[in-house]
C-alpha atoms as a PDB file:
ATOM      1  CA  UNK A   1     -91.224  -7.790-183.605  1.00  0.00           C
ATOM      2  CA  UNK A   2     -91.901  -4.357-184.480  1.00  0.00           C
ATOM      3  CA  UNK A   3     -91.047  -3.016-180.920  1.00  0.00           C
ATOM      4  CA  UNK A   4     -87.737  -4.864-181.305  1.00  0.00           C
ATOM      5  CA  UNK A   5     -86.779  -3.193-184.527  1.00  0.00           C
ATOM      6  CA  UNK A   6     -88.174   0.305-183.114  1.00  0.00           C
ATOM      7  CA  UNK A   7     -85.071  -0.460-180.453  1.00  0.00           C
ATOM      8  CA  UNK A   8     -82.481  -1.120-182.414  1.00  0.00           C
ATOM      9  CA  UNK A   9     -79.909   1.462-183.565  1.00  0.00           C
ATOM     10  CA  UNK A  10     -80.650   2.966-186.799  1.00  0.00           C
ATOM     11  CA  UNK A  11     -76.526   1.800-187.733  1.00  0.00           C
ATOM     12  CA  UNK A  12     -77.923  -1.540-186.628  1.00  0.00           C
ATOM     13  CA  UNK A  13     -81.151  -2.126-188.670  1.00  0.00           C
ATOM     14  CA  UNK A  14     -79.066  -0.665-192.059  1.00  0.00           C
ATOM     15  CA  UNK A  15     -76.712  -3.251-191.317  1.00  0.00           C
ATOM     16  CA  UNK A  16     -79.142  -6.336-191.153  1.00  0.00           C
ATOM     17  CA  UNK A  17     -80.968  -4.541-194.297  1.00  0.00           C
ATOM     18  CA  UNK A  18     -77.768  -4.219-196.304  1.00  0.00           C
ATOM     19  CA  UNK A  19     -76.586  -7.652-195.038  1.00  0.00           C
ATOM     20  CA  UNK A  20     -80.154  -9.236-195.512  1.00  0.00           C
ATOM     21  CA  UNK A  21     -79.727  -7.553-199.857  1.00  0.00           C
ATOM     22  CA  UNK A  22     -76.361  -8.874-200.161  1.00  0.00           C
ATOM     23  CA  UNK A  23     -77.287 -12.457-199.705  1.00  0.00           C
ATOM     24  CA  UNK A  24     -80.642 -11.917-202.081  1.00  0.00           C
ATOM     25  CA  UNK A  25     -78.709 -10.723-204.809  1.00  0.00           C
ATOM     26  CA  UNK A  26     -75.865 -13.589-204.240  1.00  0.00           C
ATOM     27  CA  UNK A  27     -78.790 -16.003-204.301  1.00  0.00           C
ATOM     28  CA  UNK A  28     -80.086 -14.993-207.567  1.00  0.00           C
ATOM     29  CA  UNK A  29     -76.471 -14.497-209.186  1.00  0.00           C
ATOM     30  CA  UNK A  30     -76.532 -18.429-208.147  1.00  0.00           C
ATOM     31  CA  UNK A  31     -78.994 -18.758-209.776  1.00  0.00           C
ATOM     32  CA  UNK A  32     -77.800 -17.026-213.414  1.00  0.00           C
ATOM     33  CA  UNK A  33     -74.648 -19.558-212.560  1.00  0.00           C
ATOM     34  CA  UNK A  34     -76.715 -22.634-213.344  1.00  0.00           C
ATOM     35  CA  UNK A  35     -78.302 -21.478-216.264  1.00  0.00           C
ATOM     36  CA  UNK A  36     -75.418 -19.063-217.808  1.00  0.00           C
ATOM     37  CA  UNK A  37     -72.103 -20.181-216.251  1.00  0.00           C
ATOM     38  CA  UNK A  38     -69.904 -17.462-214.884  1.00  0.00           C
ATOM     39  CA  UNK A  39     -71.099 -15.029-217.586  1.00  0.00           C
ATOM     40  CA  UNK A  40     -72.544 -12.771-215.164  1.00  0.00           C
ATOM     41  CA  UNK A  41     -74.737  -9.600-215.576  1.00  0.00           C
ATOM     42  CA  UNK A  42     -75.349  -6.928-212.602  1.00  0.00           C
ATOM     43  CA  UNK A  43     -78.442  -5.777-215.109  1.00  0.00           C
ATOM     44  CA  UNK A  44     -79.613  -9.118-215.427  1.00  0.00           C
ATOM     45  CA  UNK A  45     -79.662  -9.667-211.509  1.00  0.00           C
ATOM     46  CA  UNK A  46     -80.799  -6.663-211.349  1.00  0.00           C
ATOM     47  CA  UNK A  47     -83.585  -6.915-213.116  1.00  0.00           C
ATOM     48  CA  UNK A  48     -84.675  -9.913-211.636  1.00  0.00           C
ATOM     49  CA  UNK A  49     -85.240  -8.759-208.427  1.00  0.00           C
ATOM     50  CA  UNK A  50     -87.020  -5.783-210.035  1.00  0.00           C
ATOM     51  CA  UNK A  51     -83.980  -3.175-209.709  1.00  0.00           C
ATOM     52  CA  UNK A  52     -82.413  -0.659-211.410  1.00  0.00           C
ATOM     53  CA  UNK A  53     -78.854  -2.211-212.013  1.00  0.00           C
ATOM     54  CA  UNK A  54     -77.793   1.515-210.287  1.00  0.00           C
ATOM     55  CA  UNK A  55     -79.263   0.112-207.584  1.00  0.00           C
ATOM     56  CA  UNK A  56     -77.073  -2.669-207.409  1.00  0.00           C
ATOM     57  CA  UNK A  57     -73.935  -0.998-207.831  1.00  0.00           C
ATOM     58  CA  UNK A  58     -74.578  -0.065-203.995  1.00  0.00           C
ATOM     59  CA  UNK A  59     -73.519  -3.616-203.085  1.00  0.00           C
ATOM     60  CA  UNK A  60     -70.958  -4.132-205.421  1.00  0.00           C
ATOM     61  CA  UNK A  61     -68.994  -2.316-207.553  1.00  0.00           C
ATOM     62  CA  UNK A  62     -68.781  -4.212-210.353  1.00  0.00           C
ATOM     63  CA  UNK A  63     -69.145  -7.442-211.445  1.00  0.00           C
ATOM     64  CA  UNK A  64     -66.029  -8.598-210.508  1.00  0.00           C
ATOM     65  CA  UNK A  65     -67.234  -7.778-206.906  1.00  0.00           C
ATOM     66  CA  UNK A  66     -69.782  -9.825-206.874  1.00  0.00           C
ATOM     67  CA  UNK A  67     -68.040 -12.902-208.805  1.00  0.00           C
ATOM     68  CA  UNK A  68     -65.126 -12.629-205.982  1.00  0.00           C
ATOM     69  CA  UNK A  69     -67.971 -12.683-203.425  1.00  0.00           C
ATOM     70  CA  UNK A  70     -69.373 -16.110-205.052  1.00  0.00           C
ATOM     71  CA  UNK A  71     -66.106 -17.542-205.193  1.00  0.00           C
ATOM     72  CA  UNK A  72     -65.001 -17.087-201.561  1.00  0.00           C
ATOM     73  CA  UNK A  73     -68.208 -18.360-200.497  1.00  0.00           C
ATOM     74  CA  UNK A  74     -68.092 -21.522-202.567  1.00  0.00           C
ATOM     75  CA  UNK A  75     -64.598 -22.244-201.628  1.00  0.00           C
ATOM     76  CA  UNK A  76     -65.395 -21.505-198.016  1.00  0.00           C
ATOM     77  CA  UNK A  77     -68.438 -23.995-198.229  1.00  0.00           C
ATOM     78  CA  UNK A  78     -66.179 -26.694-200.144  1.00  0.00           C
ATOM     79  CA  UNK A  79     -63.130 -26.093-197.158  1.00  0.00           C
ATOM     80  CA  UNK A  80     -65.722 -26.580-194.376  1.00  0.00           C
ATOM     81  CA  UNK A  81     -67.411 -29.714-195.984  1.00  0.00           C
ATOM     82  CA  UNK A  82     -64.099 -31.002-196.401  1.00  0.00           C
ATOM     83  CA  UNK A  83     -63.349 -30.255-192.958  1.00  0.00           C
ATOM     84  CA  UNK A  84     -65.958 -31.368-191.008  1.00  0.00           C
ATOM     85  CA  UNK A  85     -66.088 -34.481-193.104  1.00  0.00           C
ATOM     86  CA  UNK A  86     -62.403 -35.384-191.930  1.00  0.00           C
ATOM     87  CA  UNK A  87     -63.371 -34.484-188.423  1.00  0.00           C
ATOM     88  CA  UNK A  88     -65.893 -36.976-188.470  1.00  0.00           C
ATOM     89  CA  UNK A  89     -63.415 -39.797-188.364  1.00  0.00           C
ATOM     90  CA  UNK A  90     -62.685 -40.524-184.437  1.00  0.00           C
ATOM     91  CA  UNK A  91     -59.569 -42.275-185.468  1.00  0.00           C
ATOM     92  CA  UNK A  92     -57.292 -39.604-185.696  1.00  0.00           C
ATOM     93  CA  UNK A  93     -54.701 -42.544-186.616  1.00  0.00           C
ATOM     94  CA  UNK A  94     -56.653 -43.351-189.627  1.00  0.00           C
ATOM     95  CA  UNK A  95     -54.975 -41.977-192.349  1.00  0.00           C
ATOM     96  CA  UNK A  96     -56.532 -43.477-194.953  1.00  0.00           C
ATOM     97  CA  UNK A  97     -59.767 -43.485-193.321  1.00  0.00           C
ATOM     98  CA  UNK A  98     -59.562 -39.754-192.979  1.00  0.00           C
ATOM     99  CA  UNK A  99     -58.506 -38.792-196.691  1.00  0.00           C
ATOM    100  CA  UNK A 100     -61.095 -41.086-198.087  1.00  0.00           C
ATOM    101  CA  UNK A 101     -64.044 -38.905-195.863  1.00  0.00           C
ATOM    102  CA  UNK A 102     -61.958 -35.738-197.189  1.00  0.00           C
ATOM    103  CA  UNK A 103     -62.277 -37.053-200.778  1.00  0.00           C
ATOM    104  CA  UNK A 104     -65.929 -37.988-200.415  1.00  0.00           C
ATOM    105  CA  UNK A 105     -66.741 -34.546-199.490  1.00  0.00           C
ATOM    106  CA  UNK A 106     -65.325 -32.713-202.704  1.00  0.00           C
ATOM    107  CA  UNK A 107     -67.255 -35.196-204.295  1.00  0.00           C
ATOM    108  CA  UNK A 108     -70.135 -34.765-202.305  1.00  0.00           C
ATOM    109  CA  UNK A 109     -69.789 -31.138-202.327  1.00  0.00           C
ATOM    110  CA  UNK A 110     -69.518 -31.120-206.631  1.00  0.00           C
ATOM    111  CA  UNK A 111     -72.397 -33.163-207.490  1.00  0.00           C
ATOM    112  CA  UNK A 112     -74.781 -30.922-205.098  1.00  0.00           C
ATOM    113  CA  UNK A 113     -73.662 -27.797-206.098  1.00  0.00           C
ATOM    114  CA  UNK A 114     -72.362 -28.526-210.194  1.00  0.00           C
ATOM    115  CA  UNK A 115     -72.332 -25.048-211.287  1.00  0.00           C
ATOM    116  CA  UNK A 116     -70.393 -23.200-208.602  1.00  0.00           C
ATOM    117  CA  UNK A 117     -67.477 -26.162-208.475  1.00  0.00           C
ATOM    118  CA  UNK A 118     -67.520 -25.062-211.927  1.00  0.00           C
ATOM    119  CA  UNK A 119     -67.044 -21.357-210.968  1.00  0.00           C
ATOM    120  CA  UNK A 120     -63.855 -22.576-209.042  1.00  0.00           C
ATOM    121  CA  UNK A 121     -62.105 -25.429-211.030  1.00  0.00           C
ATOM    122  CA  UNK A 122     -63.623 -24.668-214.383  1.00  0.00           C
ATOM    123  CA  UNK A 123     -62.676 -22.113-216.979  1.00  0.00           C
ATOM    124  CA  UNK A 124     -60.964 -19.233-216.204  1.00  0.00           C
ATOM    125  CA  UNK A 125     -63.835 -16.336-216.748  1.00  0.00           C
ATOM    126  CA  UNK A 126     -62.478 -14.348-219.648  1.00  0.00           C
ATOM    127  CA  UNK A 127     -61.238 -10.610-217.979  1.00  0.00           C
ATOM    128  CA  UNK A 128     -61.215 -11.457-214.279  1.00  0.00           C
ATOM    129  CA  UNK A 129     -58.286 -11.903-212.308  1.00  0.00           C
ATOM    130  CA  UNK A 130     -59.036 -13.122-208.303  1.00  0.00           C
ATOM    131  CA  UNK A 131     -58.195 -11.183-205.737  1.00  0.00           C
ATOM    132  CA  UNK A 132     -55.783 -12.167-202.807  1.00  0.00           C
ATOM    133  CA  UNK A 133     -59.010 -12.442-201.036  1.00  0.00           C
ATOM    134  CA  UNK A 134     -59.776 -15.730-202.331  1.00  0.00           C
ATOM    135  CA  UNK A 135     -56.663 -17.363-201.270  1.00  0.00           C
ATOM    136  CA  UNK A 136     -57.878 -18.501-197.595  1.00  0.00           C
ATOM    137  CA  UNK A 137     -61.128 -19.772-198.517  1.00  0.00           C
ATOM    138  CA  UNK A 138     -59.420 -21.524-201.603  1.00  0.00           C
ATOM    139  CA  UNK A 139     -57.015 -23.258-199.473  1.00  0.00           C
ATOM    140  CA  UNK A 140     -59.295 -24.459-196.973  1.00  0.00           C
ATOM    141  CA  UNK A 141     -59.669 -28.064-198.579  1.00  0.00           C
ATOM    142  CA  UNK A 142     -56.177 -28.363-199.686  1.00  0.00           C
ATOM    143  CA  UNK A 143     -55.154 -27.952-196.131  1.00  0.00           C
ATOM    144  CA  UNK A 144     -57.050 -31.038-194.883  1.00  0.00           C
ATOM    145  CA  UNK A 145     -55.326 -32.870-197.237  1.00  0.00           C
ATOM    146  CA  UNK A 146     -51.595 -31.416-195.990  1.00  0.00           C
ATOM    147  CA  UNK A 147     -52.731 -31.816-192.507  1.00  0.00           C
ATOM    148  CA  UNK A 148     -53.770 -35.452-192.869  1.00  0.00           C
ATOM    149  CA  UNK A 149     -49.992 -35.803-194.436  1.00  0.00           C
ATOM    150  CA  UNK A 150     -48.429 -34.016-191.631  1.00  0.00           C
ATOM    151  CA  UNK A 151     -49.869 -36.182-189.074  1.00  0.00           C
ATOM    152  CA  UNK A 152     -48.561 -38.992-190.645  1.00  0.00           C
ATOM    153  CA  UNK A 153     -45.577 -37.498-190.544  1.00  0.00           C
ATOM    154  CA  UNK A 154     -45.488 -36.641-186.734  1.00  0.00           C
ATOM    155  CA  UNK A 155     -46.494 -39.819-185.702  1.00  0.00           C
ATOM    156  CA  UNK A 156     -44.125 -41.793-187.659  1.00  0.00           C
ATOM    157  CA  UNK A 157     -46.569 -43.689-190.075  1.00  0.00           C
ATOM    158  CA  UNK A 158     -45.387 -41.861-193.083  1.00  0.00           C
ATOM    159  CA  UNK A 159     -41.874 -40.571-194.535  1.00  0.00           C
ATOM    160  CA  UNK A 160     -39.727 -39.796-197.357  1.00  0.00           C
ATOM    161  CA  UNK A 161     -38.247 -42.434-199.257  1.00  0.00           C
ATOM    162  CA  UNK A 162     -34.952 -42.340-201.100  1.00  0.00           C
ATOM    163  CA  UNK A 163     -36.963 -42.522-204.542  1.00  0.00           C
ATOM    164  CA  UNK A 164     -38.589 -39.817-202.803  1.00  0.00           C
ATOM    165  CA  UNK A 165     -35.774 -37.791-202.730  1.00  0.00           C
ATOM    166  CA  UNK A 166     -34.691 -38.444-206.326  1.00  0.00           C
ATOM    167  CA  UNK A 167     -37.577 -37.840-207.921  1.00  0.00           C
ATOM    168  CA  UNK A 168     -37.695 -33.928-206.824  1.00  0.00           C
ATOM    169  CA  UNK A 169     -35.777 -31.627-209.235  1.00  0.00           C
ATOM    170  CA  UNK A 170     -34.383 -28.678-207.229  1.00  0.00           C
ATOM    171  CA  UNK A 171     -37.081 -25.784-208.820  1.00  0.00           C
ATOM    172  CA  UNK A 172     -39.586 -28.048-207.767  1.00  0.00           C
ATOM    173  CA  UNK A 173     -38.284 -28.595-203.827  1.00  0.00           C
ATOM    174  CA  UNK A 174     -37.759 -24.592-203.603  1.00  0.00           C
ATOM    175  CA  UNK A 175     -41.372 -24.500-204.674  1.00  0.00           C
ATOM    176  CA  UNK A 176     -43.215 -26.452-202.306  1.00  0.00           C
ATOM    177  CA  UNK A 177     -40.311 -25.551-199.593  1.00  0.00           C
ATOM    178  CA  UNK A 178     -41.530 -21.852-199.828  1.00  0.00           C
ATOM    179  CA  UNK A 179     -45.318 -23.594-199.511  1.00  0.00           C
ATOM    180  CA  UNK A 180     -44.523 -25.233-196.585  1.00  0.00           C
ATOM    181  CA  UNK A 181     -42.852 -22.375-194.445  1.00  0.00           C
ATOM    182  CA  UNK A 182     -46.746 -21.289-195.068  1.00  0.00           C
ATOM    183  CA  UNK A 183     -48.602 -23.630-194.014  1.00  0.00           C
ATOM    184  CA  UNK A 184     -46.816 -27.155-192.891  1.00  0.00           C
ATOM    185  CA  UNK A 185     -43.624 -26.426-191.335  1.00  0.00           C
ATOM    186  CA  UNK A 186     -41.260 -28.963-190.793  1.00  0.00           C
ATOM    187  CA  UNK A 187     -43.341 -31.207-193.342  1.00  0.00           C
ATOM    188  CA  UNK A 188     -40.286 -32.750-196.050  1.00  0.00           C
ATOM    189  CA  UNK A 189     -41.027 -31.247-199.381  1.00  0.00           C
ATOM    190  CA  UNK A 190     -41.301 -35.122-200.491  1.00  0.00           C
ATOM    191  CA  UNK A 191     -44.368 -35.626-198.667  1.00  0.00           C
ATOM    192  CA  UNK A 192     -46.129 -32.363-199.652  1.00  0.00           C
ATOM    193  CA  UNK A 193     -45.015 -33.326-202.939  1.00  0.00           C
ATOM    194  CA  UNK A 194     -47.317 -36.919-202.518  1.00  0.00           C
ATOM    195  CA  UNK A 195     -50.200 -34.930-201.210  1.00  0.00           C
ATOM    196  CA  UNK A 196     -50.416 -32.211-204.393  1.00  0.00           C
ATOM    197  CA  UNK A 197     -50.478 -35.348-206.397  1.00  0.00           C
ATOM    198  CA  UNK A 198     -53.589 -36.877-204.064  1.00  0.00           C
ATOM    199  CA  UNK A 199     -55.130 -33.538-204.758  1.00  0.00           C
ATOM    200  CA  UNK A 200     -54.467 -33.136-208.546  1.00  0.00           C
ATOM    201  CA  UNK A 201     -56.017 -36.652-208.429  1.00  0.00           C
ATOM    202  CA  UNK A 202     -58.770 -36.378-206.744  1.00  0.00           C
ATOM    203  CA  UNK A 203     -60.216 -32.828-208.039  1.00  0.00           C
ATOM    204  CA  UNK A 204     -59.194 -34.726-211.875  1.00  0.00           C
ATOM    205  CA  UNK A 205     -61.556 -37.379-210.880  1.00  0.00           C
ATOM    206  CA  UNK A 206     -64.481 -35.342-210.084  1.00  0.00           C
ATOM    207  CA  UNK A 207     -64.126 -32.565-212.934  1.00  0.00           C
ATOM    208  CA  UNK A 208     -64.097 -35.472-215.170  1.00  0.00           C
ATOM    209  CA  UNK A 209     -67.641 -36.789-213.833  1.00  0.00           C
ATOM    210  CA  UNK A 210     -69.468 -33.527-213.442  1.00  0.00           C
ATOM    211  CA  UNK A 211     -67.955 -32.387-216.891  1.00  0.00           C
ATOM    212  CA  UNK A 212     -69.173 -35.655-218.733  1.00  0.00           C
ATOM    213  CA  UNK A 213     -65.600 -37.492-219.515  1.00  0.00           C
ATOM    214  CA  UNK A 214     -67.064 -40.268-217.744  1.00  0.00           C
ATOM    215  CA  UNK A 215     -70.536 -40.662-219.812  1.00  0.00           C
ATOM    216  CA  UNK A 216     -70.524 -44.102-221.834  1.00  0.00           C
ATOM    217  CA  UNK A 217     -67.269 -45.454-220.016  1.00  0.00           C
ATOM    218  CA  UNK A 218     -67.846 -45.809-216.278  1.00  0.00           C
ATOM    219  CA  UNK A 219     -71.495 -46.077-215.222  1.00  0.00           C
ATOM    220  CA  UNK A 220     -70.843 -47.261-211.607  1.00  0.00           C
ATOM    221  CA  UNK A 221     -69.330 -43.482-210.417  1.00  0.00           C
ATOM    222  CA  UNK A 222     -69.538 -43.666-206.888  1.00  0.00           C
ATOM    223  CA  UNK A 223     -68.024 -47.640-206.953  1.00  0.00           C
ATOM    224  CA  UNK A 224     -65.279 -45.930-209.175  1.00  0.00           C
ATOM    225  CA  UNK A 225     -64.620 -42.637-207.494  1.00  0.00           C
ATOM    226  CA  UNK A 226     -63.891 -44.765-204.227  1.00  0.00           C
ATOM    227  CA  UNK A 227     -61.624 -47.215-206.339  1.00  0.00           C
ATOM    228  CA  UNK A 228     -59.822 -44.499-207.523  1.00  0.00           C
ATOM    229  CA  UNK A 229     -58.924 -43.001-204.376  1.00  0.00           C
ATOM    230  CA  UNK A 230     -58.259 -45.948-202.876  1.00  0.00           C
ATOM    231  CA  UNK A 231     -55.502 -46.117-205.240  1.00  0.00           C
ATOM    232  CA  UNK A 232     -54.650 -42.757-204.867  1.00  0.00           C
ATOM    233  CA  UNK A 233     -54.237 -43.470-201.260  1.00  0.00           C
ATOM    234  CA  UNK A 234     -51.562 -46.125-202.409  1.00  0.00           C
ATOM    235  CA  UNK A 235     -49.403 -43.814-204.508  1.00  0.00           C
ATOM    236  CA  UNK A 236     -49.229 -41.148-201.643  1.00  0.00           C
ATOM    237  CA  UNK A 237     -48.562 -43.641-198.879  1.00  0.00           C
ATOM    238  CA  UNK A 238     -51.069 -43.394-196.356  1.00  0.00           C
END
């Protein structure tokens, strides 16, 4: 082993270092999440790895840095759950079949990992604004759920209704119009329209059981979650 680091470029073996101290110190700021919410401190990292916070400030700036690193890796671990758990239905055809893996995942996904769903769809952490660097990982799971629509669409299973088409107020259309030129096009606005409302549903569902709404009312969570989206499943048409 020690031959094979002797070979390697100097560039090379800083790189793997540096790498190797970036995921240390975003394993203990996981850590601080589940004990202390999003209420980071560098120091306190710091200081539990036996650093001088200085020494920290070599991997990121500030802690805004490293909270923008957290949150792009959570949402990029929630998008490829998500993903891989709709890929696992052969039956491409299976709408339902398909959005009910999807949904299972987030949930999945939530219970194992409480506090950093939290960092994502909790409260907003008081003075930090994200980054346009968060928007691809954070739209990794929504786009399963758009996809799973737009097949529908393409293969004639799903489409618009006239109530649809009432129901959409003209801001609203030009909203998810200017969403779709982005990510679904040729999708009708109606049917993006049903999906947001699968997703608001689903994402309601599980904040409510990982934030306690559920404790003393509905003791049978998993039975209920899958009711739930079942019904949700209904409402969007698939």
């Amino acid at each position: 082993m020690c031959a094979i680091i002797s070979d390697m470029p100097a560039g090379s073996i800083r790189a793997r270092v540096r790498a190797e101290m970036i995921s240390e110190i975003k394993a203990v700021a996981r850590q601080h999440l589940e004990t202390e919410g999003a209420n980071l401190s560098l120091r306190a990292v710091a200081r539990d790895m036996d650093m001088v916070s200085s020494a920290l400030y070599r991997y990121f700036a500030s802690r805004d840095d490293l909270l923008t690193a957290l949150i792009v890796d959570a949402y990029n671990a929630l998008g490829a759950t998500v993903e891989a758990a709709d890929a696992a239905v052969t039956d491409r055809a299976d709408l339902r079949g398909r959005w009910l893996a999807a949904a299972r995942g987030v949930r999945g996904w939530a219970l194992a990992n409480p506090a950093e769903y939290a960092l994502l769809f909790g409260s907003p952490v008081p003075g930090y604004q994200a980054p346009q660097d968060t928007v691809p990982a954070a739209a990794r799971s929504s786009l399963v759920l758009v996809d799973i629509m737009a097949d529908g669409y393409a293969a004639g299973a799903i489409a618009p209704t006239p109530a649809d088409r009432q129901r959409l107020s003209p801001a609203v259309r030009a909203d998810l119009s200017a969403i779709i030129a982005q990510v679904a096009p040729g999708l009708p606005a109606e049917l993006l329209h049903r999906a947001m409302t699968g997703w608001l549903q689903l994402f309601g569902t599980v904040s409510f059981e990982l934030n306690g709404q559920l404790t003393g009312v509905i003791e049978a969570r998993t039975e209920f979650f899958d009711e739930q989206m079942e019904l949700v499943c209904d409402v969007i048409g698939i």
